[in-house]
Every structure is written in structure tokens, then in C-alpha cells.
Protein backbone atom coordinates (compact mmCIF):
# COMPACT_ATOMS: atom_id res chain seq x y z
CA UNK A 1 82.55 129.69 83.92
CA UNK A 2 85.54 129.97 82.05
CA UNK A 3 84.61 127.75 79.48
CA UNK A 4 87.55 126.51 77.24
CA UNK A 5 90.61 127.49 80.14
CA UNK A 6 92.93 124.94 81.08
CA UNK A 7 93.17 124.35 84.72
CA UNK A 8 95.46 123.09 86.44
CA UNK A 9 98.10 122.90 89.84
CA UNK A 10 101.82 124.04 89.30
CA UNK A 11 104.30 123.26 91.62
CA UNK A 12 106.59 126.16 92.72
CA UNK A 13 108.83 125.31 95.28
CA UNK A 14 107.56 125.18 98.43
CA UNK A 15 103.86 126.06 96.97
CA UNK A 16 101.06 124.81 94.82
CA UNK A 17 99.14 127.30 93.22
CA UNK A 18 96.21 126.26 91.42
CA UNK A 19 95.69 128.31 87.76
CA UNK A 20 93.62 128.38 84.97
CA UNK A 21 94.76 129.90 81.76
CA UNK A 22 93.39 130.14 78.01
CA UNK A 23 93.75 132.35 75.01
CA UNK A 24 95.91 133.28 72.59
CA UNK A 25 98.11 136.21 72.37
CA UNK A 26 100.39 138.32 74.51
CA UNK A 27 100.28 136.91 78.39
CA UNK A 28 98.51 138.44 80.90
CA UNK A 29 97.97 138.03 84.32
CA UNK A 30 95.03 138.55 86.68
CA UNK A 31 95.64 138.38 90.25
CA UNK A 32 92.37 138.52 92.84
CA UNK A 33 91.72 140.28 96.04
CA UNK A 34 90.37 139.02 99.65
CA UNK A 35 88.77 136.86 100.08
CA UNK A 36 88.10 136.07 96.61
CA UNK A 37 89.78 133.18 94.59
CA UNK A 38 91.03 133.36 90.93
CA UNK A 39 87.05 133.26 90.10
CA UNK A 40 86.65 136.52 90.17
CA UNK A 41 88.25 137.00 87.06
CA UNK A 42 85.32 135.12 85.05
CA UNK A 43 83.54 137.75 83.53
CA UNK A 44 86.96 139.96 82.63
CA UNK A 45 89.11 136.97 81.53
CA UNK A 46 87.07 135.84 78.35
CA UNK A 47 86.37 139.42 77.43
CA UNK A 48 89.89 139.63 77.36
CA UNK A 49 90.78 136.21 75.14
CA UNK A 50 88.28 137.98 73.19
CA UNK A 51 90.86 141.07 72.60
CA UNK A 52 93.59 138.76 71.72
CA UNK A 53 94.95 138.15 74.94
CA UNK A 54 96.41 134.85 76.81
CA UNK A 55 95.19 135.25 80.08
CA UNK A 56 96.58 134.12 83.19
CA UNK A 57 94.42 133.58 86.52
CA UNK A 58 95.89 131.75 89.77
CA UNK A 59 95.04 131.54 93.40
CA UNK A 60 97.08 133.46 95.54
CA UNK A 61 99.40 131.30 98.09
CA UNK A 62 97.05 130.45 100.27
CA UNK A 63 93.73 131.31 98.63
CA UNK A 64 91.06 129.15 97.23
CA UNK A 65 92.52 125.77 95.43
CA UNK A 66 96.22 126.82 95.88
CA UNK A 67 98.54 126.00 99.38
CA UNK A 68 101.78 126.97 100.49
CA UNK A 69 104.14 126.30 103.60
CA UNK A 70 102.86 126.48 107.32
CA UNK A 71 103.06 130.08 108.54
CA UNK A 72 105.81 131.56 110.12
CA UNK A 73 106.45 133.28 112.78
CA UNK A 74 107.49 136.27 110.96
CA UNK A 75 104.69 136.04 108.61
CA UNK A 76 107.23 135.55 105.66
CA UNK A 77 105.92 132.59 104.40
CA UNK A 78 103.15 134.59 103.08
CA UNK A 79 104.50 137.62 102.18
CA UNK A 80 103.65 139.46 98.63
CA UNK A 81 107.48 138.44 97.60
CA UNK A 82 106.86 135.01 97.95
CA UNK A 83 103.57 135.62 96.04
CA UNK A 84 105.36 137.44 93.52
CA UNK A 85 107.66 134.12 93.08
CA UNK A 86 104.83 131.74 92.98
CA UNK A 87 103.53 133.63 90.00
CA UNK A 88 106.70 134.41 88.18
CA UNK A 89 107.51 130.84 88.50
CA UNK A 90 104.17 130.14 87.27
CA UNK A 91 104.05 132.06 84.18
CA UNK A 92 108.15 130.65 83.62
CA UNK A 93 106.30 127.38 83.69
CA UNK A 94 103.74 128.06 81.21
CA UNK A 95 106.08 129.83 78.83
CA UNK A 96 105.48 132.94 79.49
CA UNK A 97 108.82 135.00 80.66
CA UNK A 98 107.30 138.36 80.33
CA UNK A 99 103.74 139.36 80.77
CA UNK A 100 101.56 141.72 81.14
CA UNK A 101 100.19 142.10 85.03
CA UNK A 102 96.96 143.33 86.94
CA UNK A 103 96.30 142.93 90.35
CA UNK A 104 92.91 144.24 92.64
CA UNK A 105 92.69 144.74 96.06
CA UNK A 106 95.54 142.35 98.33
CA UNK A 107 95.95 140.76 94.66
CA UNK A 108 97.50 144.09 93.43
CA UNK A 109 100.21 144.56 96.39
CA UNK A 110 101.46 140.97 94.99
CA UNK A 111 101.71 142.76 91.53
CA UNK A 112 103.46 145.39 93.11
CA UNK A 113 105.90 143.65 94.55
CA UNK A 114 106.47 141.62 91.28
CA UNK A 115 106.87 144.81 89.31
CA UNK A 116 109.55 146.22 91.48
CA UNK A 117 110.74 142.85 92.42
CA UNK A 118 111.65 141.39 88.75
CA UNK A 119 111.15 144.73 86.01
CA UNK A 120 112.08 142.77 83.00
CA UNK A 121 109.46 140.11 83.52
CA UNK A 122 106.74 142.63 84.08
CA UNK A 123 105.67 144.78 80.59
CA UNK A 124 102.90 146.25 82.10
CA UNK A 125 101.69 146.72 85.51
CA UNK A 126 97.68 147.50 86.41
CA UNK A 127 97.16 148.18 90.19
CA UNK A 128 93.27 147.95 91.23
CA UNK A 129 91.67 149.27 94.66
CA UNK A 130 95.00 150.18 95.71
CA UNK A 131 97.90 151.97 97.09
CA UNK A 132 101.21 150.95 98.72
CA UNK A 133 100.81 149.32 101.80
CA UNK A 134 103.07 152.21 103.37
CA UNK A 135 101.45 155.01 101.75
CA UNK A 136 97.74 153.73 103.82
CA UNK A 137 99.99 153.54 107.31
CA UNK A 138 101.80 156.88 106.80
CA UNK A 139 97.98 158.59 106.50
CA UNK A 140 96.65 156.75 109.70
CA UNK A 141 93.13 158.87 110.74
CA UNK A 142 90.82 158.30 112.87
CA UNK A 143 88.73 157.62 109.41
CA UNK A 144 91.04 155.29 108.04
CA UNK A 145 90.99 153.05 110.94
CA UNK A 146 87.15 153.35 111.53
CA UNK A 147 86.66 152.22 107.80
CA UNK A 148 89.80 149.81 107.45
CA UNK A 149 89.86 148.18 110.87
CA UNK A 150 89.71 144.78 109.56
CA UNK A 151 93.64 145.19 108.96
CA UNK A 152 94.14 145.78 112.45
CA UNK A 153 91.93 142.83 113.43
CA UNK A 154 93.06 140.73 111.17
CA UNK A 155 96.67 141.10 112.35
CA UNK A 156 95.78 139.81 116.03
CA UNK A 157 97.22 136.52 116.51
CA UNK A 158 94.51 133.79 117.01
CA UNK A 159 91.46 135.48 117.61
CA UNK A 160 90.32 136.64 114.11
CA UNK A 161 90.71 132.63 112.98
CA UNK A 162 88.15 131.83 115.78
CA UNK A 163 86.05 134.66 114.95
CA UNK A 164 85.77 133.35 111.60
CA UNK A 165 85.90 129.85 111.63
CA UNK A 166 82.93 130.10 114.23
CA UNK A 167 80.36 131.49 110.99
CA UNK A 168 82.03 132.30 107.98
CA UNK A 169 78.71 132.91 106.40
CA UNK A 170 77.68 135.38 108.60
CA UNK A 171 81.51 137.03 108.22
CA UNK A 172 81.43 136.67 104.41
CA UNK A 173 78.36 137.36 102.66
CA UNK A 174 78.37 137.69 98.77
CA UNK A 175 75.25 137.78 96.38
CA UNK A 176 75.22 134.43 94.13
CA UNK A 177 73.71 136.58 91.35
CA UNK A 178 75.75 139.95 91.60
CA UNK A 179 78.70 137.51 92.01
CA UNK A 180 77.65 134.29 89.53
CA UNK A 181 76.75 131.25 90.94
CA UNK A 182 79.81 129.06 90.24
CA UNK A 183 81.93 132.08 91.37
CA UNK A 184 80.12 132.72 94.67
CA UNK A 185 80.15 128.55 95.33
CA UNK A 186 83.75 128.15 94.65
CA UNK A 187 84.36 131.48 96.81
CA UNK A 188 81.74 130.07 99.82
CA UNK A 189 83.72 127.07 99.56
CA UNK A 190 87.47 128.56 100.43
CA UNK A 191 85.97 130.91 103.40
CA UNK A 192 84.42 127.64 104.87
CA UNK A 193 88.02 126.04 104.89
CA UNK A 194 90.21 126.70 108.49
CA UNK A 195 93.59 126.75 106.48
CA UNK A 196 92.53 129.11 103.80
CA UNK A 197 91.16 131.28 106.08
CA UNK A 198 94.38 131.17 108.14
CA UNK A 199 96.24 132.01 104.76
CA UNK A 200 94.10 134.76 104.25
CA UNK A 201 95.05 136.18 107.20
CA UNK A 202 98.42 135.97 106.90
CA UNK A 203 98.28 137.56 103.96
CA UNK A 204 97.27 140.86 105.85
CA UNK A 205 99.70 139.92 108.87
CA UNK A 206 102.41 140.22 106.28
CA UNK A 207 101.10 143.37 105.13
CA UNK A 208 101.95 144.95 108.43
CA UNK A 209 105.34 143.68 109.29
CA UNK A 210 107.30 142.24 106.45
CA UNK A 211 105.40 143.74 102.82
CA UNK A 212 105.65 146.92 104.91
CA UNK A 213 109.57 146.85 105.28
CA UNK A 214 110.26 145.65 102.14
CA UNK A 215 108.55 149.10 101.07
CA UNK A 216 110.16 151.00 103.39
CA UNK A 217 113.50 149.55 101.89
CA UNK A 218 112.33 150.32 98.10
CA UNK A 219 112.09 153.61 99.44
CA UNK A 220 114.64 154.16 100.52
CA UNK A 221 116.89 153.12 97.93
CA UNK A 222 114.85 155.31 95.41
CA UNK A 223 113.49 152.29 93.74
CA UNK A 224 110.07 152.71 91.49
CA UNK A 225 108.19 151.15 89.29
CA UNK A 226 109.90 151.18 85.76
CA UNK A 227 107.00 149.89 83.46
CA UNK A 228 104.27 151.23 82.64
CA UNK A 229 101.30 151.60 84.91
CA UNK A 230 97.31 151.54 85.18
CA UNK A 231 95.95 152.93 88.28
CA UNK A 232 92.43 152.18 88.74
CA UNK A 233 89.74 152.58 91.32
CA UNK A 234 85.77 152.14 91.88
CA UNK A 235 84.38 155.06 92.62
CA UNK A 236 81.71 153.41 94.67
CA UNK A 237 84.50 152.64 97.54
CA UNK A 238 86.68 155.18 99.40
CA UNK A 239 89.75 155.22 98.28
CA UNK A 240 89.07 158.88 96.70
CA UNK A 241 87.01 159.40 99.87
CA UNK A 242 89.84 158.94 101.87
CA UNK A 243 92.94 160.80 99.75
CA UNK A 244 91.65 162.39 97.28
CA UNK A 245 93.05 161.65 93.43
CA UNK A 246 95.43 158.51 93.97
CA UNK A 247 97.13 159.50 91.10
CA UNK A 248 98.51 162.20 93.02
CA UNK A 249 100.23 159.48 95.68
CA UNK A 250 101.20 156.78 92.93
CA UNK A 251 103.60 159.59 91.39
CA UNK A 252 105.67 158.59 94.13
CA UNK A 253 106.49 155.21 92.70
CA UNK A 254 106.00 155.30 88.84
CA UNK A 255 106.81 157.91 85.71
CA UNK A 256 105.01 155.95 82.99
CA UNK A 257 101.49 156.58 85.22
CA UNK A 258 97.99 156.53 84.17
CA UNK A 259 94.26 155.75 85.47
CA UNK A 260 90.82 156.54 85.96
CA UNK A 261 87.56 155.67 88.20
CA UNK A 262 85.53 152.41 87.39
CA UNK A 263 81.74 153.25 87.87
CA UNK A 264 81.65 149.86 90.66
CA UNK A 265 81.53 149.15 94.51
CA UNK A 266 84.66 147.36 95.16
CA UNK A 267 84.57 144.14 93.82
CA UNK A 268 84.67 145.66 90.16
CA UNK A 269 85.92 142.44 87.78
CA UNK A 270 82.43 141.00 88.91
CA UNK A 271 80.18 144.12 89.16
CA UNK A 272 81.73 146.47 86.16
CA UNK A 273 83.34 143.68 84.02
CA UNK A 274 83.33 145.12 80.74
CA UNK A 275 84.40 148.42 81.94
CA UNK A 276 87.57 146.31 83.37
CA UNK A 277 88.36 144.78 80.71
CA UNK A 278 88.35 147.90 78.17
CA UNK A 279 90.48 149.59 80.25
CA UNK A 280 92.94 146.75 81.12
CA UNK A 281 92.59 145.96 76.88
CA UNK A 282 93.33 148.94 75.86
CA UNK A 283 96.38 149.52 78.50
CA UNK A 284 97.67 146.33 77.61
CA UNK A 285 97.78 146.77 73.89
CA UNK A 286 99.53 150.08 74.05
């Protein structure tokens, strides 16, 4: 798995985030989803180097192999700002001042942020499984919350670490062989640690206090995205279920927009691979 990438822990402040990184060409950046780790990337990212790409994958704060401050009590410790940071400061570290960026699932509200956040770092933007953490709340349904409750859950305070911790086998199931082995053992691995898990939920506690006013503020100042960007979404999950064409809702926050359906459940860098990485290819060379 990811044979010839460098890997290695950067220091950023008041985080570590653990990377690995190989290739040759213009940077790029992969950023993973819950509960994944950067791992997730290892079918994409040599496809990728194959195109003529340096590509870029860390752990988010929190996540698998990288670790950032104790939470706080206003959850901004691990908001998608400070995610944003860790990565810029990463790819400043490496070299790399401007990059091309693609983020899937909680991985892609990081690349959001980072987009809007710091424009002339970011050439590109590619936003997976996704749409602004305000758009989702301003549509609350009865549907929505039936299908996506585990944001609501995961928001309690306490409980959902106690829940987990207790079996997180029996709360996180992956397939070794739709996943890859090394993938799902370094993924089984990160759910079976207490202080991952409590990142990971931070991550979503964030979502619903602090990422969600930081929206609400880009909002209302009229701020969008001013790169280019890749919207893309498995067809085989319910984002189109539940709104129809996101295309239609990302108009809100980009004029450069673009994007399709991956054939894929939800977890499509491991289950549609090479479809990923032709569209983030050819999006990325343009």
C-alpha cells in the first residue's frame, strides 16, 4: 500500500498530523472522510502519481496516526479551520504553497473551508459526498434526520464515546477485501483507539456549532468559492435521493462549477477508484 510514498509526522503548531506523500508533478491533496484515515486514498493516490501528479495524503486532526490539542469546550479545537491550517501548514512545509485540493465526506468540509479560507493557496477545489454543512441543516426532514441521525448522536456530549468505545467492531464494520487489507487494519486500528474516536467526534460536534457559524458568516458577507470546482457524488448513497441535482445547491457558493455521479456506495476512493481518479485527473490538469 502506497508503495514508494514518503511518510512521515509534521508538526503544525499545536498539532501533529501524520502524511504520506510521493510523486512528481503539480501538488495535490487528498483529504479522507469518517472514520477513515489517509488510507483510503491507496488505490486513487498511485493512479494519480501515475498522471503526473505529487500527491498529498494526511490524517485529519484527530484521525488515524495524526493528534491535536485536548477538546474544547466550544469544539474549536477541532473545527474544519483549524483543519484547514494543519494542512496548509503542511503542504507550506513540504514546498508546496499552492495545490490542487479534494476532499470526501467530513474530509471535504475541511477543503471547503481551506478554499474559502486561503483562495490563493487553493488552484483547484474537488468536494466529494458533500454539501455545506448549512445547506444539510437549512433542509432538515423528517428523512434527513431518519437517514443522517448519526450527526445528531454524535453531537451528545459523552454518551456516543461510551457507545463506541464499548464495541467498535460491532459500530464500525468494513470488508477487508472491498476495503484492502492494510487499509481496513490501519482503519480497525484508529476506531479501536478512545482518543481518536473522541476526535472523531468532535469533528461532527464542530460541524454543528462552530463550522456551522463560520458558514453562516461566509454567507453573509457574500463570500464563495473563487477557484475552480469538482462536485462529485456516488450515486449509490442519497445525496441525490435527498435534494435532487447538488449542482443545483453548490451554485450558491461557486461560478467556476462542475461534476457528475460516481457509479459507488459511499466510500468511492476504495470501491470506484479508477473512476476517482479520472475525474479528479482530468479536473486537475485543466
Amino acid at each position: 500500500m502506497f508503495e514508494d510514498f514518503t511518510t512521515e509526522r509534521i508538526a503544525v503548531g499545536e498539532a501533529t498530523v501524520f502524511v504520506r506523500h510521493g510523486g512528481e508533478g503539480p501538488p495535490v491533496v487528498l483529504l479522507h472522510g469518517h472514520p477513515r484515515t489517509s488510507a483510503t486514498w491507496h488505490r486513487v493516490a498511485p493512479l494519480l502519481v501515475e498522471r503526473g501528479f505529487t500527491v498529498v495524503c494526511p490524517d485529519l486532526r484527530g484521525y488515524g496516526r495524526s493528534r491535536g490539542p485536548a477538546p474544547s469546550a466550544d469544539h474549536a479545537a477541532h473545527a474544519k479551520r483549524a483543519v484547514a491550517n494543519d494542512v496548509l501548514a503542511v503542504m507550506r512545509h513540504l514546498g508546496h504553497p499552492r495545490f490542487a485540493l479534494a476532499g470526501h465526506d467530513r474530509g471535504s468540509y475541511a477543503a471547503l473551508r481551506l478554499a474559502l479560507d486561503h483562495p490563493d493557496a487553493v488552484s483547484q477545489v474537488a468536494l466529494m459526498d458533500c454539501l455545506p454543512i448549512s445547506e444539510h441543516l437549512s433542509r432538515i426532514t423528517a428523512e434527513f434526520a431518519t437517514r443522517w441521525w448519526h450527526w445528531f448522536f454524535f453531537a451528545q456530549p459523552d454518551v456516543p464515546e461510551r457507545v463506541i468505545n464499548a464495541d467498535p467492531d460491532r459500530w464500525y464494520t468494513g470488508d477487508p477485501h472491498r476495503m484492502g487489507e492494510e487499509n481496513h487494519a490501519e482503519w480497525r486500528e484508529a476506531v479501536h483507539n478512545p482518543q481518536v474516536v473522541r476526535a472523531m467526534l468532535e469533528d461532527y460536534r464542530a460541524g454543528l456549532t462552530v463550522d456551522l457559524r463560520h458558514e453562516e458568516a461566509d454567507r453573509a458577507a457574500g463570500r464563495r468559492l473563487t477557484c475552480p470546482a469538482l462536485i462529485l457524488w456516488s450515486t449509490r448513497d442519497d445525496l441525490e435521493d435527498l435534494y435532487g441535482d447538488p449542482l443545483a445547491i453548490w451554485r450558491d457558493w461557486a461560478d467556476d462549477l462542475r461534476g457528475h455521479g460516481i457509479d459507488s456506495g459511499h466510500h468511492m476512493a476504495e470501491e470506484a477508484p479508477g473512476a476517482v481518479a479520472a475525474a479528479l485527473g482530468d479536473f486537475f490538469r485543466r
